[in-house]
C-alpha atoms as a PDB file:
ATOM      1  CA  UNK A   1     -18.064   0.840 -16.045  1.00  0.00           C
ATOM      2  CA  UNK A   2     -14.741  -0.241 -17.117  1.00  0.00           C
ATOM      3  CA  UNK A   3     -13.474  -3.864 -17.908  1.00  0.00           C
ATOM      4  CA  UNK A   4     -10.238  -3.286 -15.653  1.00  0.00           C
ATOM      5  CA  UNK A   5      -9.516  -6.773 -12.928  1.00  0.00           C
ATOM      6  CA  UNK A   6      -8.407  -5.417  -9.845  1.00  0.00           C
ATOM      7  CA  UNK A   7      -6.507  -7.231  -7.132  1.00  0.00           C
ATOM      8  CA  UNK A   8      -6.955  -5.110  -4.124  1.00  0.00           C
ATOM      9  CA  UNK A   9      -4.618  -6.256  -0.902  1.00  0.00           C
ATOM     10  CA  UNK A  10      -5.155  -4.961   2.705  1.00  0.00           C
ATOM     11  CA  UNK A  11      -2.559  -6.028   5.076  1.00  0.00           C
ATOM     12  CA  UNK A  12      -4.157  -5.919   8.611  1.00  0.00           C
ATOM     13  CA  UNK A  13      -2.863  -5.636  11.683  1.00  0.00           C
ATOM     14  CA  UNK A  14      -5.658  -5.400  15.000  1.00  0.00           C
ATOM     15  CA  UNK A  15      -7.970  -3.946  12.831  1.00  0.00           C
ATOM     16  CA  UNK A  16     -10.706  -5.465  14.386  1.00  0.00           C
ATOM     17  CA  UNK A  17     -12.237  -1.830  15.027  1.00  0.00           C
ATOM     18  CA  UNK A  18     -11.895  -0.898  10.958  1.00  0.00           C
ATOM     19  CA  UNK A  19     -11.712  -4.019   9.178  1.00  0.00           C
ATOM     20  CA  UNK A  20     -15.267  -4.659   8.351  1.00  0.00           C
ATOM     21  CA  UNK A  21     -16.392  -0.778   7.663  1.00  0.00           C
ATOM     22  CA  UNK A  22     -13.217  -0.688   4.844  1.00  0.00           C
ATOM     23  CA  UNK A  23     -14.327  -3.762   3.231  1.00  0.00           C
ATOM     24  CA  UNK A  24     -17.629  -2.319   2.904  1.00  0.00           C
ATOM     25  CA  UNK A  25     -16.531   0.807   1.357  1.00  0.00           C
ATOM     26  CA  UNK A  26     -13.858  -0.744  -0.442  1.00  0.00           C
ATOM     27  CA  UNK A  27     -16.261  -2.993  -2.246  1.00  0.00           C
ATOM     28  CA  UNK A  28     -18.390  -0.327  -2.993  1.00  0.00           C
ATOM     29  CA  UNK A  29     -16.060   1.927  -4.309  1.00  0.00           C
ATOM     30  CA  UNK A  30     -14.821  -0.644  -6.416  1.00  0.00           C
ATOM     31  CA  UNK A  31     -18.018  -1.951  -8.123  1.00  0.00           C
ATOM     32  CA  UNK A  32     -18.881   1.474  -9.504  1.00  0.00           C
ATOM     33  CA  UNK A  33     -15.410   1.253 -11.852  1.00  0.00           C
ATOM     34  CA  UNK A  34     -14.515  -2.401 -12.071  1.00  0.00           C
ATOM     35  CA  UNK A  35     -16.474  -5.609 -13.051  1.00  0.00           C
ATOM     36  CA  UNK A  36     -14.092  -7.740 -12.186  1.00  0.00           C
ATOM     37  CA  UNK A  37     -12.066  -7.488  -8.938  1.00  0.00           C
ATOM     38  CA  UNK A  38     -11.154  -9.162  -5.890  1.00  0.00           C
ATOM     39  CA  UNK A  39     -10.233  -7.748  -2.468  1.00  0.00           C
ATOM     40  CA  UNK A  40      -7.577  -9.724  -0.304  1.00  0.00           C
ATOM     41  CA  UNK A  41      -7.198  -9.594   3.399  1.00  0.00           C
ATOM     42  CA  UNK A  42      -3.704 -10.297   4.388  1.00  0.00           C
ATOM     43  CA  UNK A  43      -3.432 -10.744   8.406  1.00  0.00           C
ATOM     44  CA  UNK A  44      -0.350  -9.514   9.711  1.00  0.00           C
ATOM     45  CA  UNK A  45       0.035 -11.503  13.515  1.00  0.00           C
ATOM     46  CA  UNK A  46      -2.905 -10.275  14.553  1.00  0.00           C
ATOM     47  CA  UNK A  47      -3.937 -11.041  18.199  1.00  0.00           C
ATOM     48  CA  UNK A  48      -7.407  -9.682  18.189  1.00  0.00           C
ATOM     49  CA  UNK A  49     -10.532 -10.802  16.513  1.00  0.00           C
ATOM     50  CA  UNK A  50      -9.666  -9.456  12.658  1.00  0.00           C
ATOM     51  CA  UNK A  51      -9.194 -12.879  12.118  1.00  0.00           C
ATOM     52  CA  UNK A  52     -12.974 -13.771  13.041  1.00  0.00           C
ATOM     53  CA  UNK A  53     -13.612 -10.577  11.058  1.00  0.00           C
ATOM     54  CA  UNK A  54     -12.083 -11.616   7.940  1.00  0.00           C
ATOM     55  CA  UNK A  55     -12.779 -15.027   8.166  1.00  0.00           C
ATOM     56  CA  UNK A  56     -16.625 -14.079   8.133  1.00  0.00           C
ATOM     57  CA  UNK A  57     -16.249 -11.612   5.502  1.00  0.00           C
ATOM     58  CA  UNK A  58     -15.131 -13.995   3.089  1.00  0.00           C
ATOM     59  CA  UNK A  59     -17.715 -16.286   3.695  1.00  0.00           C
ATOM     60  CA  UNK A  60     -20.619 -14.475   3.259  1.00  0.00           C
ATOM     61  CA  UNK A  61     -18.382 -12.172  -0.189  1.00  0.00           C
ATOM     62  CA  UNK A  62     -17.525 -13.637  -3.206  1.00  0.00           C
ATOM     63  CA  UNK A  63     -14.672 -11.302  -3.851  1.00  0.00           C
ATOM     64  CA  UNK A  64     -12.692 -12.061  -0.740  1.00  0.00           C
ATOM     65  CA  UNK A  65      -9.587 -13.594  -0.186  1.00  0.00           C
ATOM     66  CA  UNK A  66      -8.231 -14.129   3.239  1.00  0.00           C
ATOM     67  CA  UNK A  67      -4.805 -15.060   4.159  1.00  0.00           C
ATOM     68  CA  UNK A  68      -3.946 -15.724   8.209  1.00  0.00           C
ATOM     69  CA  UNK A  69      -0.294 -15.834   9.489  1.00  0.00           C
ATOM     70  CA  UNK A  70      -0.028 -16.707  13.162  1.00  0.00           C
ATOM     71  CA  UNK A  71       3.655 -14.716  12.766  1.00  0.00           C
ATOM     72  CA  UNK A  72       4.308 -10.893  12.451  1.00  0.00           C
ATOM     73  CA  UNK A  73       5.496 -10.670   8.662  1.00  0.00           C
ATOM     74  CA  UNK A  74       5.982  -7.230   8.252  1.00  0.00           C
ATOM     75  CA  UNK A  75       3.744  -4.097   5.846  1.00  0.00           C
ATOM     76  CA  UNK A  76       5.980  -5.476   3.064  1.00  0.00           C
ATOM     77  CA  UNK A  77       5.778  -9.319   3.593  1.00  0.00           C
ATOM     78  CA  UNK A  78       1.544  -8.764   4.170  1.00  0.00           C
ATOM     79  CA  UNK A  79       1.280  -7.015   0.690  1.00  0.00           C
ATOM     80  CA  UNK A  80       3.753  -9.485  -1.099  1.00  0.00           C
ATOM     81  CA  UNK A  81       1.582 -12.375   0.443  1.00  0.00           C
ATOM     82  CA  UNK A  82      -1.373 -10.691  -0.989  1.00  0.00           C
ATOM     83  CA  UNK A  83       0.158  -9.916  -4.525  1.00  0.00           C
ATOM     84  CA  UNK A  84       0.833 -13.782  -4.565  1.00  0.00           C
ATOM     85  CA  UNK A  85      -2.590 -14.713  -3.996  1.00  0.00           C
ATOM     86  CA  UNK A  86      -4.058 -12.127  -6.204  1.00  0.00           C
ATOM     87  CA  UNK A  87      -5.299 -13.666  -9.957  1.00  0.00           C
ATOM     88  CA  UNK A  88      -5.820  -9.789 -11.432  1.00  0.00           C
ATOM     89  CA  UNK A  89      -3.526  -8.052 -13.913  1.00  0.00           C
ATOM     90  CA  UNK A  90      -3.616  -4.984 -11.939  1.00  0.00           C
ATOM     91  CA  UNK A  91      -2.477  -4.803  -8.246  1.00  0.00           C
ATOM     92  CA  UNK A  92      -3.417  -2.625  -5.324  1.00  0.00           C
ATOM     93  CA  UNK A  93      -3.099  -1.919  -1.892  1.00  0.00           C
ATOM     94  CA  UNK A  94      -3.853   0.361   0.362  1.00  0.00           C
ATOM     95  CA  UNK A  95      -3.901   1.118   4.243  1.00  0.00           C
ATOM     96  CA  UNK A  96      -6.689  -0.695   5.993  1.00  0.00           C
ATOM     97  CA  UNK A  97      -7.217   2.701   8.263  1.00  0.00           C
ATOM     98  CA  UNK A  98      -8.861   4.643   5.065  1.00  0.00           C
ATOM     99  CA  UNK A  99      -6.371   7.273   5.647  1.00  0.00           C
ATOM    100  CA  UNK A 100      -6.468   8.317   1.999  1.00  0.00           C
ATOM    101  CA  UNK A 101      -9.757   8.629   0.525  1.00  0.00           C
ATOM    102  CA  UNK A 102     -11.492   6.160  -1.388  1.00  0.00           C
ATOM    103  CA  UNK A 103     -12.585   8.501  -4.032  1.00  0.00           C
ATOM    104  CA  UNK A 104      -9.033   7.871  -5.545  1.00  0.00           C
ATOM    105  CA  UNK A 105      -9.027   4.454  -6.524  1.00  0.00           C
ATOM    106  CA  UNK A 106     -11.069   5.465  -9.981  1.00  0.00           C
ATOM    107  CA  UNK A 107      -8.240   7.209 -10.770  1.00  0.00           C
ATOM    108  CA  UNK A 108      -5.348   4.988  -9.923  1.00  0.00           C
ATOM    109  CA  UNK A 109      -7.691   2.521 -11.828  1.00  0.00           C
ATOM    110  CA  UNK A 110      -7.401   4.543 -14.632  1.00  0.00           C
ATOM    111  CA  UNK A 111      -3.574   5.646 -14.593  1.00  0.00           C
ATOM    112  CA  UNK A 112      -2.709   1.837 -14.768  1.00  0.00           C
ATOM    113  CA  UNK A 113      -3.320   1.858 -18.266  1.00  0.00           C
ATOM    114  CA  UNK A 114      -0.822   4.347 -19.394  1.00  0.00           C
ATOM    115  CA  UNK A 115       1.653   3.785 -16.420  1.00  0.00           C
ATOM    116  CA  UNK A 116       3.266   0.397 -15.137  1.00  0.00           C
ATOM    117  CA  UNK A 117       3.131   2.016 -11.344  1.00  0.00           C
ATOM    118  CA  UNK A 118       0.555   4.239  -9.798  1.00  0.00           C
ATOM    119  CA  UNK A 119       1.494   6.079  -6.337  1.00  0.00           C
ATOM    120  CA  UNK A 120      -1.010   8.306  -3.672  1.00  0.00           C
ATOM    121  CA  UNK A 121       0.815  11.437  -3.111  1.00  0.00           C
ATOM    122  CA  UNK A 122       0.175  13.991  -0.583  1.00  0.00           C
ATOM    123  CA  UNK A 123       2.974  16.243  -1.435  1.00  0.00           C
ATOM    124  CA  UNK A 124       1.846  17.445  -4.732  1.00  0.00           C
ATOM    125  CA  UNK A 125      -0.743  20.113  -6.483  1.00  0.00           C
ATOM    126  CA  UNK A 126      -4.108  19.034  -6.241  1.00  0.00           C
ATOM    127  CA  UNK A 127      -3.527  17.181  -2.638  1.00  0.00           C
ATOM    128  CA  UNK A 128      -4.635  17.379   0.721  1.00  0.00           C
ATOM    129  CA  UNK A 129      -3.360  16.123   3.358  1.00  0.00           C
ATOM    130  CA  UNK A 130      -4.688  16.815   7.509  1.00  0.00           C
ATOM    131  CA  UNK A 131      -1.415  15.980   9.584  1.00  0.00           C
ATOM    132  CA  UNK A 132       0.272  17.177  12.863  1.00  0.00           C
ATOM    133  CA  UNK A 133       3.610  18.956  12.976  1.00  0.00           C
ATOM    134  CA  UNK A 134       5.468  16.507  14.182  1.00  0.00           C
ATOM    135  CA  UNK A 135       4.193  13.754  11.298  1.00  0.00           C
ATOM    136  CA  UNK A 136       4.694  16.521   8.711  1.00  0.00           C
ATOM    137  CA  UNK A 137       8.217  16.814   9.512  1.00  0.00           C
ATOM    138  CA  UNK A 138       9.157  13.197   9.806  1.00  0.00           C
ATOM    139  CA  UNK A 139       6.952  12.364   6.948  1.00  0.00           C
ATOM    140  CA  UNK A 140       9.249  15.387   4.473  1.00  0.00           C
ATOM    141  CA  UNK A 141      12.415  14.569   6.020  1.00  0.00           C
ATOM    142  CA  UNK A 142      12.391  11.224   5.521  1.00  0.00           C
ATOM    143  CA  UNK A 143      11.457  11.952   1.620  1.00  0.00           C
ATOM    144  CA  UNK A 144      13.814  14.041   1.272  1.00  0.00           C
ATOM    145  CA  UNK A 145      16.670  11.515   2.749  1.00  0.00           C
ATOM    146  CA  UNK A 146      14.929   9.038  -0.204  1.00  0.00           C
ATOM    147  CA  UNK A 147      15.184  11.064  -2.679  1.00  0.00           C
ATOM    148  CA  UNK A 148      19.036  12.231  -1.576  1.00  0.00           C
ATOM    149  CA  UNK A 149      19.822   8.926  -1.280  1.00  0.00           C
ATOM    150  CA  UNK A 150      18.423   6.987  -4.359  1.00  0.00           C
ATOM    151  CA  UNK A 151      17.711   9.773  -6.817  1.00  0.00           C
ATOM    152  CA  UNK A 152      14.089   8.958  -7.001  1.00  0.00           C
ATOM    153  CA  UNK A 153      11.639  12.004  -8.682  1.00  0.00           C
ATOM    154  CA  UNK A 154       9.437  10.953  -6.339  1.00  0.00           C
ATOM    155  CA  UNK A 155       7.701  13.636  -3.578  1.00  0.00           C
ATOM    156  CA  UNK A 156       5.730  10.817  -1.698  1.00  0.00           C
ATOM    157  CA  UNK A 157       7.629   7.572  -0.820  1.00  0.00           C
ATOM    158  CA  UNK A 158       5.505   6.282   1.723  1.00  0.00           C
ATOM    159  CA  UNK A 159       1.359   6.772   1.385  1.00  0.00           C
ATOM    160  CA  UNK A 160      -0.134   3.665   1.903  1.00  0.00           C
ATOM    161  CA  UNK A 161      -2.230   3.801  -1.718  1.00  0.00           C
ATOM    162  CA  UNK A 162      -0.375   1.783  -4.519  1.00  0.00           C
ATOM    163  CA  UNK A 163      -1.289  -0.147  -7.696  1.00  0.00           C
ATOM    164  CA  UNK A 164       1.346  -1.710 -10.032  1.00  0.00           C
ATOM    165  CA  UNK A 165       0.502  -3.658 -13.424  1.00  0.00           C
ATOM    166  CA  UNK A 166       1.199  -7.613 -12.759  1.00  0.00           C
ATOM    167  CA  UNK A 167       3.883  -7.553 -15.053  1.00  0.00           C
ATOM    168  CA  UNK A 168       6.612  -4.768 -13.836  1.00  0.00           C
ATOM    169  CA  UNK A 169       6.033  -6.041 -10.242  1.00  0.00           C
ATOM    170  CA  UNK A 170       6.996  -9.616 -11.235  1.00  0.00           C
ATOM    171  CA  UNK A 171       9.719  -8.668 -12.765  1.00  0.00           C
ATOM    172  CA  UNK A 172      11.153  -6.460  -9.783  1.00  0.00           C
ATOM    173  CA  UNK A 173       9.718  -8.270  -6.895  1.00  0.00           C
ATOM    174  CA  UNK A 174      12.577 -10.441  -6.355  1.00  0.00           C
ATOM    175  CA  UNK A 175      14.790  -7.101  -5.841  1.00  0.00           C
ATOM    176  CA  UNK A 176      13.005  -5.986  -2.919  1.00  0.00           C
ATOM    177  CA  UNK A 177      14.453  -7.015   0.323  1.00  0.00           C
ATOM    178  CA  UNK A 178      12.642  -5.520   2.807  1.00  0.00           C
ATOM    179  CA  UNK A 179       9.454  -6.911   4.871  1.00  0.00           C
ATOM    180  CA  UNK A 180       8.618  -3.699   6.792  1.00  0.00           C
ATOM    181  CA  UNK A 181       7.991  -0.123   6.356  1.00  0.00           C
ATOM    182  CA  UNK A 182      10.999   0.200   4.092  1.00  0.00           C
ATOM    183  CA  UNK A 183       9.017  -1.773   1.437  1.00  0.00           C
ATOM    184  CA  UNK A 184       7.175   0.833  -0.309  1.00  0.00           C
ATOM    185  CA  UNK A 185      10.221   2.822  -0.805  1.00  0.00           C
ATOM    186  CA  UNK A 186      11.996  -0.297  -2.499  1.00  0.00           C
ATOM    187  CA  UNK A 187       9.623  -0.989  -4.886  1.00  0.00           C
ATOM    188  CA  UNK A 188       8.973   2.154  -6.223  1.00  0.00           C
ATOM    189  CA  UNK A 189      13.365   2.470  -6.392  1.00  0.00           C
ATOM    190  CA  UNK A 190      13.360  -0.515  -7.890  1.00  0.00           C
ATOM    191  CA  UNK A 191      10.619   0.414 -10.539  1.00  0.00           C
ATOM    192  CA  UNK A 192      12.910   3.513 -11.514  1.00  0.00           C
ATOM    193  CA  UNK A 193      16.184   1.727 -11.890  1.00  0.00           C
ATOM    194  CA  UNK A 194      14.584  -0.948 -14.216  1.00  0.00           C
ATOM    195  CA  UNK A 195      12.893   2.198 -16.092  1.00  0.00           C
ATOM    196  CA  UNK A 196       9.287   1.095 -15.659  1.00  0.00           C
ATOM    197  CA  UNK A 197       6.818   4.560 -15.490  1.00  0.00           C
ATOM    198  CA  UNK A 198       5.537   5.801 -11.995  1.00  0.00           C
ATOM    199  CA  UNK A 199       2.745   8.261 -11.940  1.00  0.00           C
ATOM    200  CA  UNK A 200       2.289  10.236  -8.764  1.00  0.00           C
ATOM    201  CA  UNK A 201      -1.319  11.043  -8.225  1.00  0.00           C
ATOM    202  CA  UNK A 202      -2.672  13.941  -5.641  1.00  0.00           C
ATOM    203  CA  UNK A 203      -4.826  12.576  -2.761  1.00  0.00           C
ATOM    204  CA  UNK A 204      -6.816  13.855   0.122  1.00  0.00           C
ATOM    205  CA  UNK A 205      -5.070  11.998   3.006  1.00  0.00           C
ATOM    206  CA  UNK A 206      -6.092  12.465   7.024  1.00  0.00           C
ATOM    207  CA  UNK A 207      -3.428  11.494   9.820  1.00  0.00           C
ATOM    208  CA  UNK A 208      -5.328   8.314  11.728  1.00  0.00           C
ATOM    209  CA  UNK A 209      -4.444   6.980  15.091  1.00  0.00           C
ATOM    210  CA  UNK A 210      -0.931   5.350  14.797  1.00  0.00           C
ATOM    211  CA  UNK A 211      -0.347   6.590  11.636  1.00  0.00           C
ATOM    212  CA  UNK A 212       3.440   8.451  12.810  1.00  0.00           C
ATOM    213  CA  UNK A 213       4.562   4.882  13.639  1.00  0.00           C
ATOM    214  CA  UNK A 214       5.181   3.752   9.873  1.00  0.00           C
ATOM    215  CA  UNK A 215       7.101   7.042   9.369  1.00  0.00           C
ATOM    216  CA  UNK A 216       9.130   6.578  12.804  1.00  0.00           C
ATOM    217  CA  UNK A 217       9.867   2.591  12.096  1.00  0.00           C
ATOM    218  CA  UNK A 218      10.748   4.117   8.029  1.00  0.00           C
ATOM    219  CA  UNK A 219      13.296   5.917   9.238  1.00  0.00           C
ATOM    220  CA  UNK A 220      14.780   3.583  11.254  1.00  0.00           C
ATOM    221  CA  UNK A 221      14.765   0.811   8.336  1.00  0.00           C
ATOM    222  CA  UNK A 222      16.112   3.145   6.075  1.00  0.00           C
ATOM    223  CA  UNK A 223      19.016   4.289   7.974  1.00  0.00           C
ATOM    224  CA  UNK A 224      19.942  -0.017   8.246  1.00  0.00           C
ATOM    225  CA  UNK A 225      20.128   0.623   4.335  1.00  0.00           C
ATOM    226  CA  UNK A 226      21.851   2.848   4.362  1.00  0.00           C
ATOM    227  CA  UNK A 227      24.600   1.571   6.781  1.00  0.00           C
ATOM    228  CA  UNK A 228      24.231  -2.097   5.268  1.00  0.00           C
ATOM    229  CA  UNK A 229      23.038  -3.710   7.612  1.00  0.00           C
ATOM    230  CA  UNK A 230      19.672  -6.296   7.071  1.00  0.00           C
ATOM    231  CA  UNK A 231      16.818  -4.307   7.104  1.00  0.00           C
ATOM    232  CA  UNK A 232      13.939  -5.592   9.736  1.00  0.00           C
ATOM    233  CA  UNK A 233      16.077  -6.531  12.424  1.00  0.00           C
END
């Protein structure tokens, strides 16, 4: 088992239906590889019972965390909430639906050591990713517009699997305006223009309920960027 501290962060948003089940595989997949991790529930505005849910989690789990916000804060706020909290030298988060498989996070794990940021891809060899037609499409057009636009290497902007060493992300964080959907997509810009490493690893990935919203509100944050105007409004 390796030495490697983990901060793991899942922003939640009525997950009352998931919550518990991801915690429970989380943990598990993350005691076979770490000794020394914590996972951090960030709630997002919820109005069902994930706050219940979490609370009881981290009472009866020594490795949770739980953060509650009355307010909606945004993907992007939850996570940077989280990464606030966290006390690990390597940070994580991931999609509280278990879209990507959990299988992965040995490897992102891993990758941390020789890269400063460590991305789920499902456009790359060695993926797989289940997804309708209509996802597929928003999902590679709006890549494609990142890419255009910023002149990222990147093939995957916006799976919901991420770790970043403690280090590069303090030093960007402050750069990254967003509190949405447009997050991911600034951090991992911002990690290229201040020349830290991203390593794009393949995933298996499966479309969940809900899932074409992120890509849908993406879109619609990005093209505020682009025009200038404040994203999240």
């Amino acid at each position: 088992m390796r030495e490697d501290d983990v901060s793991m962060v899942l922003p939640c948003y009525n997950e009352e239906n998931t919550l518990e089940g991801t915690v429970t595989k989380a943990k598990n997949e993350l005691e076979k590889h770490s000794k020394d991790f914590e996972i951090i529930i960030v709630e997002d505005g919820c109005t069902d019972s994930t706050p219940e849910i979490a609370s009881n989690l981290t009472s009866e789990l020594e490795c949770m965390k739980h953060l509650h916000f009355e307010e909606r804060l945004g993907k992007g706020k939850a996570v940077e909430k989280g990464f606030e909290s966290a006390e690990k030298s390597k940070l994580f988060f991931m999609d509280t639906d278990l879209a990507t498989d959990l299988n992965h996070i040995s490897k992102l794990i891993e990758e941390l050591d020789e890269n400063d940021l460590v991305i789920g891809s499902r456009y790359i060899d060695g993926s797989e990713a289940e997804r309708g037609l209509i996802r597929d499409l928003l999902s590679k057009g709006y890549n494609s517009l990142a890419r255009l636009s910023f002149g990222t290497g990147i093939s995957d902007h916006q799976c919901g699997f991420k770790g970043i060493n403690r280090d590069a992300y303090n030093d960007i964080k402050d750069s990254i305006n967003s509190d949405h959907w447009f997050w991911d997509t600034e951090l991992l810009v911002q990690a290229e223009e201040n020349n830290y490493s991203t390593k794009e690893i393949p995933v298996e990935w499966e479309e969940k309920e809900g899932s074409e919203v992120s890509v849908k509100n993406s879109i619609v944050y990005f093209s505020k960027k682009i025009l200038g105007e404040k994203i999240g409004q």
